[in-house]
Protein backbone atom coordinates (compact mmCIF):
# COMPACT_ATOMS: atom_id res chain seq x y z
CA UNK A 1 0.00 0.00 0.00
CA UNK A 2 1.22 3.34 -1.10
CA UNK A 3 2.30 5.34 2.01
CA UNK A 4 0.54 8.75 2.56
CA UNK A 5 1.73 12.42 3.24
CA UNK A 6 0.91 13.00 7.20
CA UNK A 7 0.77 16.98 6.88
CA UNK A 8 -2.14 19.23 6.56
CA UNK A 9 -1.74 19.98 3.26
CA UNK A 10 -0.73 16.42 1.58
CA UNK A 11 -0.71 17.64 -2.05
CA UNK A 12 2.30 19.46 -3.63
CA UNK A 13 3.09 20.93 -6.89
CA UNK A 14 5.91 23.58 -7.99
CA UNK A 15 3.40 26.70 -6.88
CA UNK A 16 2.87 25.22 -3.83
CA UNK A 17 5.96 24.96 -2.72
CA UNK A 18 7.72 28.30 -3.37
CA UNK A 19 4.55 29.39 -1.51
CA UNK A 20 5.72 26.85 1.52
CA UNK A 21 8.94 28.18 1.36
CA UNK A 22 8.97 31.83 1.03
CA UNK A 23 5.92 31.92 4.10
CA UNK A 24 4.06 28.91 5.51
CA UNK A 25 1.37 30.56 6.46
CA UNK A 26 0.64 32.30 3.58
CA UNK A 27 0.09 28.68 2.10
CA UNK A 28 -1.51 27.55 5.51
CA UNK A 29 -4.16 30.56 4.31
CA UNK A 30 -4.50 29.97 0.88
CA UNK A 31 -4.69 25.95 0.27
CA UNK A 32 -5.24 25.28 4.01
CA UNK A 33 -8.15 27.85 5.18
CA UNK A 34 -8.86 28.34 1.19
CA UNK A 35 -9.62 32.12 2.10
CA UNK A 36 -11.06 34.11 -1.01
CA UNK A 37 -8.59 35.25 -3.70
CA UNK A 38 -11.29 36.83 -4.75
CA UNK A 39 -9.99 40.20 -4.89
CA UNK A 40 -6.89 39.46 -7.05
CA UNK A 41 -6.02 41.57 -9.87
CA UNK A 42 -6.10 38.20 -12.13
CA UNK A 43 -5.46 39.92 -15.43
CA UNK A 44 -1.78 38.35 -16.25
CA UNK A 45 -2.98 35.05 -15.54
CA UNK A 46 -6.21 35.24 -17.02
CA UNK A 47 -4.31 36.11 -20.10
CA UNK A 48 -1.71 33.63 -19.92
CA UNK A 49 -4.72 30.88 -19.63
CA UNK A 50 -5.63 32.60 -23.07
CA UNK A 51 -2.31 31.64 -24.08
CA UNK A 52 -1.96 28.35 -23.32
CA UNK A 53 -5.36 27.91 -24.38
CA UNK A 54 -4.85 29.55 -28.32
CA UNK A 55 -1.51 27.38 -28.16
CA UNK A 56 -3.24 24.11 -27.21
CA UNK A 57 -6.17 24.15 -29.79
CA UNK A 58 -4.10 25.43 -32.78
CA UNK A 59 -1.87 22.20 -32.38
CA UNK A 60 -4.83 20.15 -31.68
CA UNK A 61 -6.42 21.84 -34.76
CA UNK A 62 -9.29 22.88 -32.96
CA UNK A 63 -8.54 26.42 -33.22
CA UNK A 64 -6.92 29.39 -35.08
CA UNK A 65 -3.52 30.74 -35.16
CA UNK A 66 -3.21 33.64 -32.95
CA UNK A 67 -1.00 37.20 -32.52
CA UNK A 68 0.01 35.49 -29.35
CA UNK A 69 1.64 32.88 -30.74
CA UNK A 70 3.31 34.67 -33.54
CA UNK A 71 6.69 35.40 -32.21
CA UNK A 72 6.77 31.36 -32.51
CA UNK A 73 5.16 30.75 -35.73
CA UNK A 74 7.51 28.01 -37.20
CA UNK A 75 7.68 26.20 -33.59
CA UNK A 76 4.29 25.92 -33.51
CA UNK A 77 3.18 24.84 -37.24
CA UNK A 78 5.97 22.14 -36.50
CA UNK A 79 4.38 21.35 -33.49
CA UNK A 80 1.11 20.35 -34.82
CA UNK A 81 2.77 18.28 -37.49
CA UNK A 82 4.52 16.54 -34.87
CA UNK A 83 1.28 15.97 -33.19
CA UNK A 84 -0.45 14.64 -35.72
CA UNK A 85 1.96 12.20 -36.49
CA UNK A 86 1.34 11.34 -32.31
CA UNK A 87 4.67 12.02 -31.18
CA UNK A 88 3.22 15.39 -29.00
CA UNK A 89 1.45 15.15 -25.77
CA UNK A 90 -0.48 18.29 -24.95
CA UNK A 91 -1.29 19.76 -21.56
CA UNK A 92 -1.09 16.79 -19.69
CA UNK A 93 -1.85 16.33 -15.93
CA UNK A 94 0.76 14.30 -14.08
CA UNK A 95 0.10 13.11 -11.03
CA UNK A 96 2.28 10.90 -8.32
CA UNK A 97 2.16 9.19 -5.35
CA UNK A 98 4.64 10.19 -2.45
CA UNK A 99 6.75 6.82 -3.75
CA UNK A 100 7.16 8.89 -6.99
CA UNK A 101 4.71 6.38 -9.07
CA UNK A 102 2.42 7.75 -11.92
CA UNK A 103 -1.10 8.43 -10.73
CA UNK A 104 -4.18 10.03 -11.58
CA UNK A 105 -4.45 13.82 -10.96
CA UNK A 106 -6.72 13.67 -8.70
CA UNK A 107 -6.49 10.11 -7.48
CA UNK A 108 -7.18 9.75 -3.88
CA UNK A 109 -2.90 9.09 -3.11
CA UNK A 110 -1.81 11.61 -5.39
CA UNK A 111 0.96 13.76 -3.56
CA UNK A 112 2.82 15.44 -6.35
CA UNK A 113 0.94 17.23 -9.31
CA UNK A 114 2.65 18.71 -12.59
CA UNK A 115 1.20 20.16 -15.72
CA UNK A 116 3.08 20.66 -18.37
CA UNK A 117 2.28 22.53 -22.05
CA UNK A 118 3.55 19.87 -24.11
CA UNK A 119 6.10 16.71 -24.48
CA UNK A 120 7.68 16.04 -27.47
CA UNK A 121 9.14 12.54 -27.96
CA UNK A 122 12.11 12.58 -30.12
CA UNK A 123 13.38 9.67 -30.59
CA UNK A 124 12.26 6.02 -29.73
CA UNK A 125 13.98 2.48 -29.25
CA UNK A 126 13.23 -0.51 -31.08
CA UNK A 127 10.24 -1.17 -28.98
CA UNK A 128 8.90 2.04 -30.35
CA UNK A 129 9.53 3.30 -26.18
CA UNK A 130 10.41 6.85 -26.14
CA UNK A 131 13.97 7.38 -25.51
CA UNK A 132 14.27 11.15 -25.83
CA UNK A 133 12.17 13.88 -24.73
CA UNK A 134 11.30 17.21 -24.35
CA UNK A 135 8.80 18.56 -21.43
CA UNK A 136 8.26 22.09 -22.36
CA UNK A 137 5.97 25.09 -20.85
CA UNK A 138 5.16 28.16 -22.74
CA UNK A 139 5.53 31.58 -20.24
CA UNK A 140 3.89 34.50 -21.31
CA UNK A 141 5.21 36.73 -18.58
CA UNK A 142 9.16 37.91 -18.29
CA UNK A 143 11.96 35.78 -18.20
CA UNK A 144 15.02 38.26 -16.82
CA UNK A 145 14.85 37.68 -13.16
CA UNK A 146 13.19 34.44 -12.88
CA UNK A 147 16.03 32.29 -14.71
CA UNK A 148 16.29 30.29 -11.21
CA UNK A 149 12.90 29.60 -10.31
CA UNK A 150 12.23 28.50 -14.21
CA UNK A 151 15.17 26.44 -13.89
CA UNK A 152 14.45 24.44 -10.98
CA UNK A 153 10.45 24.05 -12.50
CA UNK A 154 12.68 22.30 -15.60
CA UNK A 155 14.26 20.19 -12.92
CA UNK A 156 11.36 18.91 -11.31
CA UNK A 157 9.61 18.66 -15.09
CA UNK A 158 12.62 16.41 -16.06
CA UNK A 159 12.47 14.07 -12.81
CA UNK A 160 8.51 13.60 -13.49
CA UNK A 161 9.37 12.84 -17.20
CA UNK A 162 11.80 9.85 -16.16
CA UNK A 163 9.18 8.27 -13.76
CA UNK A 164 6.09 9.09 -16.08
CA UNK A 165 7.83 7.25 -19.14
CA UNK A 166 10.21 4.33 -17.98
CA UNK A 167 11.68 3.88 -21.16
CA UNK A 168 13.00 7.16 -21.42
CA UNK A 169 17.24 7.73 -21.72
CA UNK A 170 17.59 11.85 -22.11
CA UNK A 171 15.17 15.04 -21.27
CA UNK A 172 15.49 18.37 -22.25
CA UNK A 173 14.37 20.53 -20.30
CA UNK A 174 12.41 23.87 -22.72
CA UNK A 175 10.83 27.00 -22.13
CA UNK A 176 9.29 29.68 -24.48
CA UNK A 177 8.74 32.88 -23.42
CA UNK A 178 6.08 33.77 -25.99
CA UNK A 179 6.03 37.53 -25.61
CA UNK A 180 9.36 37.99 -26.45
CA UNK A 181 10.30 35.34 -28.82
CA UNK A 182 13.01 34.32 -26.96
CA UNK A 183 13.69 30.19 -26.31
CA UNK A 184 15.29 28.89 -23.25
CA UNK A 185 18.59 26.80 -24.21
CA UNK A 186 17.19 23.36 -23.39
CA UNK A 187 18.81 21.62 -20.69
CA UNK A 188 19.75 18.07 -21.10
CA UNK A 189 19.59 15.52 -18.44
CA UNK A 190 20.53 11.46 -18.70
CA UNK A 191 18.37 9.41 -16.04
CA UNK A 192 21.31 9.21 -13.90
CA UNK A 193 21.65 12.68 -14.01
CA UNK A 194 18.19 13.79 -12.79
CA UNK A 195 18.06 11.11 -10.43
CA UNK A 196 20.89 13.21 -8.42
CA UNK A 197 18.59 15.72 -7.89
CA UNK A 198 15.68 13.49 -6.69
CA UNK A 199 16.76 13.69 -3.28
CA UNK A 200 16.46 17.21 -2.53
CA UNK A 201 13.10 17.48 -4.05
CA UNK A 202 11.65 14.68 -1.96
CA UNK A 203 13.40 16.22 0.92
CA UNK A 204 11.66 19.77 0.16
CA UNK A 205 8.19 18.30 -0.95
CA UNK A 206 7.74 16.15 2.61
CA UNK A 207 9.18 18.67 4.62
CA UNK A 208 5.89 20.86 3.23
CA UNK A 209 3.40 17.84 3.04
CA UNK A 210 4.06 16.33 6.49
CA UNK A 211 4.14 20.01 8.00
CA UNK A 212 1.71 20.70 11.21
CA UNK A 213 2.34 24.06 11.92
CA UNK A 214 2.73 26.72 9.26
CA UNK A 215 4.39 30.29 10.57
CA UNK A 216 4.35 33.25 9.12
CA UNK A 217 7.69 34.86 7.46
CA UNK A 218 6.87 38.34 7.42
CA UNK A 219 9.26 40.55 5.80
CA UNK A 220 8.45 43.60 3.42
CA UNK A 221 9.47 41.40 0.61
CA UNK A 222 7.16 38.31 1.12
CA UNK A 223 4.48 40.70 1.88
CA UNK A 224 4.59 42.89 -1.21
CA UNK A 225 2.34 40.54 -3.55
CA UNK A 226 0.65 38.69 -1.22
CA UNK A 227 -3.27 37.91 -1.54
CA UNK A 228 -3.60 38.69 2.60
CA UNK A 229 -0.74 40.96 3.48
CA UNK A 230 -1.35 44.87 3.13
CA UNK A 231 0.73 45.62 0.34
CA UNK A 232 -1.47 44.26 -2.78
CA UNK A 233 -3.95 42.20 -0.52
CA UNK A 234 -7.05 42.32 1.75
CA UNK A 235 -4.81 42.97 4.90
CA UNK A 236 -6.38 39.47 6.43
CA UNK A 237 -3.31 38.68 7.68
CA UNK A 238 -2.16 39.74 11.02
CA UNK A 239 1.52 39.45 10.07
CA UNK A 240 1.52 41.44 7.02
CA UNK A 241 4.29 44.29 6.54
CA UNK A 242 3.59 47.52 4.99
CA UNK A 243 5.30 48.68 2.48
């Protein structure tokens, strides 16, 4: 039987955690009490939803090709052949267990959740197993200053490729920053490789899943953008630093 997170908030993904980390209790408020986020200026991720949306159903062929996607215009028409042909995954949910196996994304033991834009499978053995592969997400927002955090989502990306297809020898790591026309320099990783980097991740993700007690880490910094701290929020939280 597949062991279980013993925390009060047993699911993780990527958000989640550089919540966990940067303030507890701001998580503790948002996926523990689930407090209203109502009042969130939503506009940049509304239209990033857009984006991923206009990207998804133009390689699906279920929709138009859009201004948003034009910076990338001979990515994406090779894309869709490539999905066609049924060598491109789109927008899949992955979901795992806290033993790292493949689940459903909303299976009763799932512990970690990823969703990535696409995977391309490059190249394949003589089983016709995927051997080489790409797990890629589109950003529609800036990319100077957040070259670590998008690095570390590739990371975890990669490790979740390797246990989501068995078979699989090399991942590259990709990201497109769609507003600017600018694509990341894919990082490669063997299995061996990302395995290295397991560790820490597991370490990080049950340190946050098994957690009790969630305390603030109030600072001007954490504050400034979040939903219950007096900066750009309702001022619900008692810890929040002004500006």
């Amino acid at each position: 039987m597949t062991a279980a997170a013993t925390g009060l908030i047993p699911q993780w993904s990527y958000s989640r955690l550089k919540i966990f980390e940067k303030c507890p209790y701001q998580l503790w408020l948002q996926a523990g009490e689930k407090r209203s986020t109502e009042h969130v200026d939503m506009t940049a991720a509304d239209r990033g939803t857009i984006i991923h949306t206009e990207a998804e159903e133009f390689v699906n062929g279920k929709g138009a090709f859009t201004k948003h996607l034009a910076k990338f215009a001979d990515y994406f028409a090779d894309l869709k052949v490539q999905y066609e042909a049924g060598t491109v995954v789109l927008e899949e949910d992955w979901g795992f267990t806290i033993d790292w196996e493949p689940c459903g994304y909303w299976d009763d033991d799932v512990w970690c959740r990823m969703k990535l834009d696409n995977f391309i499978m490059t190249a394949f053995n003589e089983k016709g197993d995927v051997i080489t592969g790409t797990p890629t997400d589109y950003k529609s927002g800036k990319k100077f200053g957040n070259e670590v955090s998008h690095n570390q989502q590739g990371q975890l990306y990669v490790i979740g490729s390797f246990f989501r297809y068995p078979s699989l020898e090399i991942a590259n790591a990709d990201f497109k920053y769609l507003d600017h026309g600018i694509s990341s320099k894919p990082k490669q990783y063997t299995r061996q490789r990302a395995m290295k980097f397991l560790k820490p991740w597991d370490d990080r993700a049950k340190r946050m899943t098994s957690a009790i007690e969630f305390p603030p880490k109030a600072n001007k910094i954490n504050c400034r953008w979040c939903p219950f701290g007096p900066q750009k929020g309702d001022s619900s939280c008692e810890w929040g630093v002004d500006g």
